[in-house]
N, C-alpha and C. Protein backbone atom coordinates (compact mmCIF):
# COMPACT_ATOMS: atom_id res chain seq x y z
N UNK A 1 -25.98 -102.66 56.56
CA UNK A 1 -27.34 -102.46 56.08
C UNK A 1 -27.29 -101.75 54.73
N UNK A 2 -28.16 -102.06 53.89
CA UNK A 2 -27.90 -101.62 52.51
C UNK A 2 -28.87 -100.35 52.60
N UNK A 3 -28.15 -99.77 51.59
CA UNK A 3 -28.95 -98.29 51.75
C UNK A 3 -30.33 -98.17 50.72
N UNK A 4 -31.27 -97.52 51.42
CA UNK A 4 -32.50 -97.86 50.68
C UNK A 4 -32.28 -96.93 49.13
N UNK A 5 -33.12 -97.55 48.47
CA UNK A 5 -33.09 -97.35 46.64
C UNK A 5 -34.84 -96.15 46.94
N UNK A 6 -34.93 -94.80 46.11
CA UNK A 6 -36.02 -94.46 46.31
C UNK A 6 -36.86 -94.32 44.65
N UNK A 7 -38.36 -94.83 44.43
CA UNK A 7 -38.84 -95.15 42.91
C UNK A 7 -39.58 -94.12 43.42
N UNK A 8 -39.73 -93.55 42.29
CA UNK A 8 -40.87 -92.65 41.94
C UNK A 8 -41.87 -93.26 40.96
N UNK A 9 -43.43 -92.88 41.27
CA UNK A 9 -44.03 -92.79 39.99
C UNK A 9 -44.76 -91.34 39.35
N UNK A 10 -44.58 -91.17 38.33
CA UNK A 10 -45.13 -89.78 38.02
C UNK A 10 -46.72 -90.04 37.68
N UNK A 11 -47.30 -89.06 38.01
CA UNK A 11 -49.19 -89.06 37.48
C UNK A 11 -48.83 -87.53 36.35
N UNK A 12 -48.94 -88.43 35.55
CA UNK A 12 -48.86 -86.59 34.52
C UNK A 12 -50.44 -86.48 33.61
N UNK A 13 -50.74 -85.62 33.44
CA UNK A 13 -51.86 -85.10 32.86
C UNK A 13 -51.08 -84.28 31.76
N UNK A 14 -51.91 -84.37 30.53
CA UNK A 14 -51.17 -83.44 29.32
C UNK A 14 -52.22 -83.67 28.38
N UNK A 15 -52.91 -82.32 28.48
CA UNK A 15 -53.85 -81.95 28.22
C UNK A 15 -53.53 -82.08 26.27
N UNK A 16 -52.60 -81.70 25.65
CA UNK A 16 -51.92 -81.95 24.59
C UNK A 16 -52.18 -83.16 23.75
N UNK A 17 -52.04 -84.34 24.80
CA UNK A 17 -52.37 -85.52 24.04
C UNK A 17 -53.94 -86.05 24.10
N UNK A 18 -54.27 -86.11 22.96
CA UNK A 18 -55.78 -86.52 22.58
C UNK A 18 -56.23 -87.48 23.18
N UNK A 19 -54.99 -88.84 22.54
CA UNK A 19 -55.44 -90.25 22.75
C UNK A 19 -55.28 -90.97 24.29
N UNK A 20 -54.31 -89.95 24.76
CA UNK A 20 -53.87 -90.20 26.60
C UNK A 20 -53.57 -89.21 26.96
N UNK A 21 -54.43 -88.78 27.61
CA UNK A 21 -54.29 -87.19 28.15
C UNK A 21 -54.04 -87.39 29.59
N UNK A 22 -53.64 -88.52 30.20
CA UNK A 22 -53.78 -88.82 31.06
C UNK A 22 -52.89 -90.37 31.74
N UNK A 23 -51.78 -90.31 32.60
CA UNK A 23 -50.90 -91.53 32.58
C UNK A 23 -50.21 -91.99 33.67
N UNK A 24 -50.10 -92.95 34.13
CA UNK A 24 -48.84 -93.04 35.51
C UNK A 24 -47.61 -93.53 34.72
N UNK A 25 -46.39 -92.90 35.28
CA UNK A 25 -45.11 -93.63 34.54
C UNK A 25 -44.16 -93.81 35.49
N UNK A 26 -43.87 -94.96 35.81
CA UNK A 26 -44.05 -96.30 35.07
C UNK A 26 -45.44 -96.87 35.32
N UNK A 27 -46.06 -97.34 34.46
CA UNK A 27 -47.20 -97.93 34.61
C UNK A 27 -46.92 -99.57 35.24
N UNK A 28 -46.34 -99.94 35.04
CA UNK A 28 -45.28 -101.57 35.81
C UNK A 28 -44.31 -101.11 36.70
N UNK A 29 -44.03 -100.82 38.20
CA UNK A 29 -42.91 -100.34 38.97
C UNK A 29 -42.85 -101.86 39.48
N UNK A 30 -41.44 -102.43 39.14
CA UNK A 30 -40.71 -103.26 40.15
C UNK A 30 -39.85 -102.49 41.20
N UNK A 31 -40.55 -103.09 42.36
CA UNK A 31 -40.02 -102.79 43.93
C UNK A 31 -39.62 -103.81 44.27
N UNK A 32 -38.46 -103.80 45.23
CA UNK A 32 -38.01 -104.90 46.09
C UNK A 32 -38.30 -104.40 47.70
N UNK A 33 -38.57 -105.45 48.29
CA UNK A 33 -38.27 -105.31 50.06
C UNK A 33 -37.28 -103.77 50.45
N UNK A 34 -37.57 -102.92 51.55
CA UNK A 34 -37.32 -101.98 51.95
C UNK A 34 -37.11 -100.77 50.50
N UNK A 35 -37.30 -100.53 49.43
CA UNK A 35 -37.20 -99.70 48.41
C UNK A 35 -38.57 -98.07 49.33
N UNK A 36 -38.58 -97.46 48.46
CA UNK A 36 -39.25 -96.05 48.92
C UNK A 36 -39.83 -95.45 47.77
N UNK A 37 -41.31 -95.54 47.92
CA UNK A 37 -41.53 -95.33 46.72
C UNK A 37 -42.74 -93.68 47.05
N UNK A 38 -42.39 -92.98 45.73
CA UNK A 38 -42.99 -91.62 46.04
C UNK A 38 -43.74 -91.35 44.95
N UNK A 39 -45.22 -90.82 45.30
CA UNK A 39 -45.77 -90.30 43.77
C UNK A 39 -45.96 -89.39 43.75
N UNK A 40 -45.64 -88.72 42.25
CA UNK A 40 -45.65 -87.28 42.10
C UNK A 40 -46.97 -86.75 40.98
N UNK A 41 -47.36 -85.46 41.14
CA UNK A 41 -48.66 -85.13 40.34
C UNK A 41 -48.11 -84.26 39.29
N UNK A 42 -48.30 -83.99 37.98
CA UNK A 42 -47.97 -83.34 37.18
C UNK A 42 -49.05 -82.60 36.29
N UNK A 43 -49.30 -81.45 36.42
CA UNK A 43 -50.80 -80.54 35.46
C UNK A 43 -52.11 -81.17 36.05
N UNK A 44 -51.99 -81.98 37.07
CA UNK A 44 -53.39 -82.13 37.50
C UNK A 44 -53.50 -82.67 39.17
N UNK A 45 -54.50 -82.02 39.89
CA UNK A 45 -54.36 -82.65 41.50
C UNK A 45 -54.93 -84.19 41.20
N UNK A 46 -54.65 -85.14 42.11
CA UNK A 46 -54.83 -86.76 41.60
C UNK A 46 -55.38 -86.92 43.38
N UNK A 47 -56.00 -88.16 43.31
CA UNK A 47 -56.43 -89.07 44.43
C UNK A 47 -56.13 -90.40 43.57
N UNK A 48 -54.98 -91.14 44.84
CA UNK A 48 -54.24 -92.18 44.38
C UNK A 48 -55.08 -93.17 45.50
N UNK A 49 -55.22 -94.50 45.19
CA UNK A 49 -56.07 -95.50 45.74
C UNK A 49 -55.14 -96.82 45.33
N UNK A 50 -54.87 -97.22 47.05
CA UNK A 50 -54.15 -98.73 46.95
C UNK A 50 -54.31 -99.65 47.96
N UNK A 51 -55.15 -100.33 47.18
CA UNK A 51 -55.78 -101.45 48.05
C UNK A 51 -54.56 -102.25 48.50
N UNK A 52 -54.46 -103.45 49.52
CA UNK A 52 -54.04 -103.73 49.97
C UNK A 52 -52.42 -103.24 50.61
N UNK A 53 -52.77 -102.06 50.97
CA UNK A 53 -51.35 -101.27 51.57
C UNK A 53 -51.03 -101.72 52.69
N UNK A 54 -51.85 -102.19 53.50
CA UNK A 54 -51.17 -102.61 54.63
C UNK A 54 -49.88 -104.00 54.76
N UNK A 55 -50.65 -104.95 53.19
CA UNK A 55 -49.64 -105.69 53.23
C UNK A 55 -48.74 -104.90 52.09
N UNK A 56 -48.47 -104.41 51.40
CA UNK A 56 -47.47 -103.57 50.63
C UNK A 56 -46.74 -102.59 51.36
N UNK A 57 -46.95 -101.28 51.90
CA UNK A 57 -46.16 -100.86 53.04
C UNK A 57 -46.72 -101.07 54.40
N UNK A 58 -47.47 -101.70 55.14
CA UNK A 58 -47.97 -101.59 56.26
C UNK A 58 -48.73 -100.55 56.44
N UNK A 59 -49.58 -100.19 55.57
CA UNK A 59 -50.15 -98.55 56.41
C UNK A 59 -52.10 -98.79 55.79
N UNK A 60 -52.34 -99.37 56.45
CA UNK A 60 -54.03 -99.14 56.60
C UNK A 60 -54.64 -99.84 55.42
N UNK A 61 -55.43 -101.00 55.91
CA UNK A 61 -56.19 -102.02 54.60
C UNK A 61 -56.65 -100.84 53.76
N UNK A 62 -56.85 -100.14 53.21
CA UNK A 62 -56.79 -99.41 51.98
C UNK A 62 -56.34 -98.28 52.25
N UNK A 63 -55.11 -97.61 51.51
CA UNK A 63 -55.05 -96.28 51.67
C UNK A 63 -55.24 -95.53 50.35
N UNK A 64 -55.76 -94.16 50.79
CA UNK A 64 -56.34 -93.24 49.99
C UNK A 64 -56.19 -92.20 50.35
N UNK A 65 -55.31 -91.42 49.15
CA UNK A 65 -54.87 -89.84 49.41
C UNK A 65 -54.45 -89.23 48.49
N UNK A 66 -54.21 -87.81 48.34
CA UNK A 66 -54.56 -86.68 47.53
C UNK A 66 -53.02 -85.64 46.82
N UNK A 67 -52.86 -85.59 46.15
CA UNK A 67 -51.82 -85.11 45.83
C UNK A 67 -51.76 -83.59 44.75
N UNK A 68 -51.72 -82.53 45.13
CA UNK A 68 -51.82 -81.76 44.33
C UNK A 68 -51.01 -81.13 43.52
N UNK A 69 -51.25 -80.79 42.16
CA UNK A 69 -51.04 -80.76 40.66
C UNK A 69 -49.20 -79.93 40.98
N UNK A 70 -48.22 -80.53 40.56
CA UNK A 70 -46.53 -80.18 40.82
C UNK A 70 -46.78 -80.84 42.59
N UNK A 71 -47.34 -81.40 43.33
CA UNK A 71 -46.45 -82.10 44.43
C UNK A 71 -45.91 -83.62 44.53
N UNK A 72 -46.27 -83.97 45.80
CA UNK A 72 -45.34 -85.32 46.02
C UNK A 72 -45.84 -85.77 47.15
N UNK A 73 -46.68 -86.76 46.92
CA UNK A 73 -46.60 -87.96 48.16
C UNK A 73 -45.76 -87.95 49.35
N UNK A 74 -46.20 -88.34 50.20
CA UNK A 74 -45.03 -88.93 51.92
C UNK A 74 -44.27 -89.92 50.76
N UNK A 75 -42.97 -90.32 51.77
CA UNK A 75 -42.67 -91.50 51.19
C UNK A 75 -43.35 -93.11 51.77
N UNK A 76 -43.36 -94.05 51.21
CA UNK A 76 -44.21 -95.21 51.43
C UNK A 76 -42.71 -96.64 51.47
N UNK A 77 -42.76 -96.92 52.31
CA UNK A 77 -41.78 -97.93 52.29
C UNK A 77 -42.08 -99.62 52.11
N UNK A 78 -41.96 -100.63 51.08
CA UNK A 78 -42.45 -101.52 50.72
C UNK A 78 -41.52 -102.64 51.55
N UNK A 79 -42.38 -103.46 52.32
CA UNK A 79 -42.22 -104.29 53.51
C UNK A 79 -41.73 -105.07 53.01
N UNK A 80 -40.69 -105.80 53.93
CA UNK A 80 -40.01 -107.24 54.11
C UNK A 80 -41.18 -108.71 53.67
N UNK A 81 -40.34 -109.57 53.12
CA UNK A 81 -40.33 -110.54 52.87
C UNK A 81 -41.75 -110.77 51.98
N UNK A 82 -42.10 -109.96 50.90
CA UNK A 82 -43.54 -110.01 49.95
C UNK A 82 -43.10 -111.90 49.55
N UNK A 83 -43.84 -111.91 48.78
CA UNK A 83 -43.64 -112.61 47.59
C UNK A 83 -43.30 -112.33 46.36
N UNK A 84 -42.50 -112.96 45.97
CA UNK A 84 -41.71 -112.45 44.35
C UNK A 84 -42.83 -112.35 43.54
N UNK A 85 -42.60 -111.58 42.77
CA UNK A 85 -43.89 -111.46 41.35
C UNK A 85 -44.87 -111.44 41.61
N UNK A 86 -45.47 -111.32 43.35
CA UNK A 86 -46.54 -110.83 43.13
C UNK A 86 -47.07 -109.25 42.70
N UNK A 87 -48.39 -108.69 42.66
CA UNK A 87 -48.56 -107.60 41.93
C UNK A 87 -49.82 -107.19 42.94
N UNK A 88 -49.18 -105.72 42.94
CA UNK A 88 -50.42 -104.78 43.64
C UNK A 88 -50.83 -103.76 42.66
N UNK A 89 -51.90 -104.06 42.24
CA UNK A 89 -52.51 -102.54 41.29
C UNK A 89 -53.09 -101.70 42.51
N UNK A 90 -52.97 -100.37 41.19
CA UNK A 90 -53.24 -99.28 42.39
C UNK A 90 -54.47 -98.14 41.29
N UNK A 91 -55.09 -97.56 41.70
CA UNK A 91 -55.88 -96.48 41.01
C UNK A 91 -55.03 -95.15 41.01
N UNK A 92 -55.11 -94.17 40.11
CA UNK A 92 -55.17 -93.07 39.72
C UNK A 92 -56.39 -91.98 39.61
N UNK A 93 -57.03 -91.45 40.32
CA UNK A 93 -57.66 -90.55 39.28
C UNK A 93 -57.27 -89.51 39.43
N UNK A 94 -57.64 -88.45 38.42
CA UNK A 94 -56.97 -87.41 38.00
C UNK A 94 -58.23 -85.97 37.55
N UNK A 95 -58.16 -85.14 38.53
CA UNK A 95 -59.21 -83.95 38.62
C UNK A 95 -59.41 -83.48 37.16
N UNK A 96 -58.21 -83.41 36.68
CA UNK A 96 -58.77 -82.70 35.26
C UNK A 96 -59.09 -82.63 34.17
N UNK A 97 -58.90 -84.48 34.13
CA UNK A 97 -60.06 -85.06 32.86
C UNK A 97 -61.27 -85.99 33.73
N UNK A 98 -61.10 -85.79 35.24
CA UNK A 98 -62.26 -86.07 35.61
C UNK A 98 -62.60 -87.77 35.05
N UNK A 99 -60.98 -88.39 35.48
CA UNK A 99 -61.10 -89.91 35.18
C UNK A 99 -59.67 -90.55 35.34
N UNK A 100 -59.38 -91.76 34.95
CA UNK A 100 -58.68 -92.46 36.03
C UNK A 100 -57.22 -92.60 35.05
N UNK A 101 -55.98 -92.35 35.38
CA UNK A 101 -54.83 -92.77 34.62
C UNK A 101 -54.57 -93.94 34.54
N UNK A 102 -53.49 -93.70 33.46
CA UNK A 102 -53.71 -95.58 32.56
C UNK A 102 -51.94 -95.68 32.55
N UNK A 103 -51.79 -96.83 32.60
CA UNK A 103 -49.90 -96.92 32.47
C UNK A 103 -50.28 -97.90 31.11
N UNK A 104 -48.81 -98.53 31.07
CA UNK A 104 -48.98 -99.68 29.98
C UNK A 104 -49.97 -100.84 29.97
N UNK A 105 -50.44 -100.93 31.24
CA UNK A 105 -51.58 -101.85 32.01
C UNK A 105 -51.96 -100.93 32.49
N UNK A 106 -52.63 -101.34 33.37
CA UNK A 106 -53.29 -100.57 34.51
C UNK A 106 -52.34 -100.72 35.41
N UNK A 107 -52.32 -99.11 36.19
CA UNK A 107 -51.09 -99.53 37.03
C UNK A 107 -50.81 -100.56 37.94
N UNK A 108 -49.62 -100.87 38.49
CA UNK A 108 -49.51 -101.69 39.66
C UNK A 108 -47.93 -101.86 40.05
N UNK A 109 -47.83 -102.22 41.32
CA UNK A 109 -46.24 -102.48 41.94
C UNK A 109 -46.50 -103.89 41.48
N UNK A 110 -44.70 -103.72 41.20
CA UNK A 110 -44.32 -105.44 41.08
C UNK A 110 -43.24 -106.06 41.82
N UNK A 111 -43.86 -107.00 43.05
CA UNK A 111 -42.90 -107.77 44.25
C UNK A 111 -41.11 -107.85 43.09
N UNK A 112 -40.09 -107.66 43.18
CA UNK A 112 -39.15 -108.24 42.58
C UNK A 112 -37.78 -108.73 43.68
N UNK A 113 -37.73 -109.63 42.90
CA UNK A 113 -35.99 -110.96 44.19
C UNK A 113 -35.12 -109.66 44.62
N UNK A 114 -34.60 -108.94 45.77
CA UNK A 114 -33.39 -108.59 46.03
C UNK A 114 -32.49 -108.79 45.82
């Protein structure tokens, strides 16, 4: 059995930057089947929103939950046999500009081949 790979995504807030004070990184996460993915909050508490989780890790047609400013998500484990390239966007928002983080797109997981 291959040993699971674990992704992080960071939610950072940085009050510093004018034009994006506000970001998920990676804003594009390629996941494969069984990977572990964890999100972390940085200078701001966040409520993370991801629709269709039940088919992405199995856990409840929408999940929605709270992460406060330096913690870390449960881990979330991304299920067997997706479809390649497909794409799950997910929301960000972020308490302390009181609005939603932005990646290079808008965020989202991306199904990728094992």
């Amino acid at each position: 059995m291959k040993a699971s790979k674990q992704k992080r995504v960071q939610i950072i807030f940085d009050s510093r930057s004018v034009r994006k004070p506000r970001f998920a990184r990676p804003g594009r996460l390629g996941v494969k089947s069984g990977e572990e993915v964890i999100f972390e909050a940085e200078n701001t508490n966040t409520t993370i929103w991801i629709p269709n989780a039940e088919e992405l890790f199995g856990r409840g047609e929408h999940l929605v939950f709270d992460i406060e400013s330096g913690g870390k998500s449960e881990t979330f484990t991304v299920m067997p046999r997706l479809r390649i390239g497909k794409e799950y966007p997910y929301a960000v928002y972020c308490e302390n500009s009181n609005d939603f983080a932005e990646g290079n797109t808008s965020p989202r997981m991306i199904i990728e081949e094992d």
